[in-house]
Protein backbone atom coordinates (compact mmCIF):
# COMPACT_ATOMS: atom_id res chain seq x y z
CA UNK A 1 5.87 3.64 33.20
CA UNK A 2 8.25 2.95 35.89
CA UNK A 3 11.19 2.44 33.30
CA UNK A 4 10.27 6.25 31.86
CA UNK A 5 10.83 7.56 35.37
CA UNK A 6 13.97 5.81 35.53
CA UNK A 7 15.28 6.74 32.21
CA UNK A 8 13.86 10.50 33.48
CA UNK A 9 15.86 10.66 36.58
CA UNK A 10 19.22 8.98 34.87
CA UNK A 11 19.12 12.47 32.52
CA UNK A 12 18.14 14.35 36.14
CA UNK A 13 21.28 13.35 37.13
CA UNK A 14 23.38 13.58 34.24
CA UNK A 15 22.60 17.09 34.26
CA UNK A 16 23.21 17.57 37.96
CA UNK A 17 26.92 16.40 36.97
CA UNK A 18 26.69 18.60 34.71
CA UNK A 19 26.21 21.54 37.09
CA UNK A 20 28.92 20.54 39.70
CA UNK A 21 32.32 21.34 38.69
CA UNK A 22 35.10 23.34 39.24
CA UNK A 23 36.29 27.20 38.23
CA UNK A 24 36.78 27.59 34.35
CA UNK A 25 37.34 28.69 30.69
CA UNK A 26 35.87 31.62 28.52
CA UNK A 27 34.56 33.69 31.40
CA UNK A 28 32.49 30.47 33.05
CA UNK A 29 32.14 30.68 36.56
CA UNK A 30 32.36 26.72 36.20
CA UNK A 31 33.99 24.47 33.99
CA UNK A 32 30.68 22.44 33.56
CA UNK A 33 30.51 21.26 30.12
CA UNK A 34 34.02 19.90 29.66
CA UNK A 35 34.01 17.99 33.61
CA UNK A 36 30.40 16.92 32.70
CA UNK A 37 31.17 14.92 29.70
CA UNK A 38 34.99 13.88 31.17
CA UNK A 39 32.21 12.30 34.36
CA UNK A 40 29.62 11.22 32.15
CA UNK A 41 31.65 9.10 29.93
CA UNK A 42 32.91 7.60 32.83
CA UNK A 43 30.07 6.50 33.68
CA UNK A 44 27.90 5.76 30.36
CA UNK A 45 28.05 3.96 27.42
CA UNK A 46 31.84 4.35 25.93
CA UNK A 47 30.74 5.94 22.59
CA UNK A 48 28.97 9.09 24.19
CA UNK A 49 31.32 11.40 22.02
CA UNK A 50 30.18 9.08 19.05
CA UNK A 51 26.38 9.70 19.52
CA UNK A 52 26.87 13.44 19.60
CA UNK A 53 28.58 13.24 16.34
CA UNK A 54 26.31 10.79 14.81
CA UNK A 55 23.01 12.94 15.94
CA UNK A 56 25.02 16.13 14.58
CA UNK A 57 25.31 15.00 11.22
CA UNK A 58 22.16 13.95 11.48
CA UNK A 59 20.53 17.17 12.05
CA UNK A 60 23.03 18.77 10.16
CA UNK A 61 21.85 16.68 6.38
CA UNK A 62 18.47 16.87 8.03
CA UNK A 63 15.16 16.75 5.33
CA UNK A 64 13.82 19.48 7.03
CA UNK A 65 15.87 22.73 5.54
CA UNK A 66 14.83 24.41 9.11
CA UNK A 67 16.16 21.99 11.15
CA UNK A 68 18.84 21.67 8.95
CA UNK A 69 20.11 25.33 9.30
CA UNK A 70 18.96 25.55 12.81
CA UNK A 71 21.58 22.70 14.00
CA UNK A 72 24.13 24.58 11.71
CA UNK A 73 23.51 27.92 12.36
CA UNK A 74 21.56 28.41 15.69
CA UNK A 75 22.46 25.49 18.14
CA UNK A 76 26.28 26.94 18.25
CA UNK A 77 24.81 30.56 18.43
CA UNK A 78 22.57 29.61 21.40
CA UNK A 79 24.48 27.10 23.51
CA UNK A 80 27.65 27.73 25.34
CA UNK A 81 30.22 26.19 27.67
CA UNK A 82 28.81 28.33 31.07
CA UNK A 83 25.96 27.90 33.45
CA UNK A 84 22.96 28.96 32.50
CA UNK A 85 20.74 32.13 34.28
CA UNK A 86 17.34 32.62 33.76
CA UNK A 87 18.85 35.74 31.67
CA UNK A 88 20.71 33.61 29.28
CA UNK A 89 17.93 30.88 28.68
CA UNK A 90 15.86 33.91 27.82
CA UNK A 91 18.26 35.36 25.31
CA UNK A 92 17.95 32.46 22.95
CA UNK A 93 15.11 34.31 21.05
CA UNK A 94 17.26 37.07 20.20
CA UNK A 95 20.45 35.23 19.74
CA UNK A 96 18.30 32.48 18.30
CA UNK A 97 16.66 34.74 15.72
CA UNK A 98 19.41 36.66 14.58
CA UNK A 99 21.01 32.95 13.90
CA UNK A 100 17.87 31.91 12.16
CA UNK A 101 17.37 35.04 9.62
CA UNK A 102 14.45 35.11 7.79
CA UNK A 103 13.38 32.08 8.16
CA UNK A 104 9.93 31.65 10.27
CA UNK A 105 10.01 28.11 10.54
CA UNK A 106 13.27 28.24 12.72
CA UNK A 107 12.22 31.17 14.82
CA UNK A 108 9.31 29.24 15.56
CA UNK A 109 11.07 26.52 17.30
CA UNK A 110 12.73 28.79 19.50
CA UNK A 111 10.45 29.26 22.79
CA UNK A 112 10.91 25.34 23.15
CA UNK A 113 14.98 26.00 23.42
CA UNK A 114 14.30 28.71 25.92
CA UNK A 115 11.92 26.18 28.18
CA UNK A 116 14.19 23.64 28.26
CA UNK A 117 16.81 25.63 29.10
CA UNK A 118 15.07 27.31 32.30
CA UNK A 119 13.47 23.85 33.12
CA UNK A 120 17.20 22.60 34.00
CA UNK A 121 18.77 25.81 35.80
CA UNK A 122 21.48 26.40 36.40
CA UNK A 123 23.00 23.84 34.31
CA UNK A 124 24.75 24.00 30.96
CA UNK A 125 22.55 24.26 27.77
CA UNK A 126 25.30 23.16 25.51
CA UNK A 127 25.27 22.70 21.55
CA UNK A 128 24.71 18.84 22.53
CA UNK A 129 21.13 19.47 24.42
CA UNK A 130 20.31 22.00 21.83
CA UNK A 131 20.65 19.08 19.51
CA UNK A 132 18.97 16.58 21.47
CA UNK A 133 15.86 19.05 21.57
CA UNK A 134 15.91 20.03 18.10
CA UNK A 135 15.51 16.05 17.28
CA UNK A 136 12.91 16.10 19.25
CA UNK A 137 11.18 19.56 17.72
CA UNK A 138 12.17 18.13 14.29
């Protein structure tokens, strides 16, 4: 139990350096997502840009069609480079759906995007955590 509330506050604070840094790109009021993972992988495991890619693909050939198409179609659609409001993390269900289509099983999964996203404000709910919650949803 005590290792879970380790491992717990180690993603605390990787999303805490995730929320500090400096003026930015494509309208951000910070630069979050691109200092976060510059800090992070200076202090993590060296392959940190290797597990993202790995657990892409991996949702991306998913067996789940759903999950498949969500981390193709609606984690990009949903996620984004600037800190998050309480205004953007709700916006996932429309931007969500719209990215999803028809396709029930995929809308479904959204209201578990938009809690993680307001559990974590103001922080950056990038295509990498929508990924690392859709492996969990999936």
């Amino acid at each position: 139990m005590a290792s879970f509330a380790v491992i717990a506050r180690f993603g605390l604070a990787l999303l805490a350096v995730a929320g500090a840094a400096s003026m930015g790109k494509e309208g951000c009021s910070t630069d979050s997502e691109e200092n976060s993972m510059l800090a992070v992988k200076t202090h993590t495991h060296k392959d940190f840009d290797g597990y993202f890619a790995s657990l892409k693909q991996e949702m991306l050939n998913h067996v789940n069609p759903a999950c498949a198409a969500f981390a193709a179609n609606v984690c990009p659609a949903i996620s984004g480079p600037c800190a998050e409001t309480a205004a953007t993390c709700q916006a996932i269900i429309p931007n969500g759906a719209a990215a999803c289509g028809p396709v029930k099983e995929c809308t479904d999964m959204l209201p578990g995007f938009v809690k993680v996203c307001t559990k974590f404000l103001p922080n950056v709910f990038s295509e990498n955590s929508c990924l690392l919650q859709l492996k969990q949803s999936c």
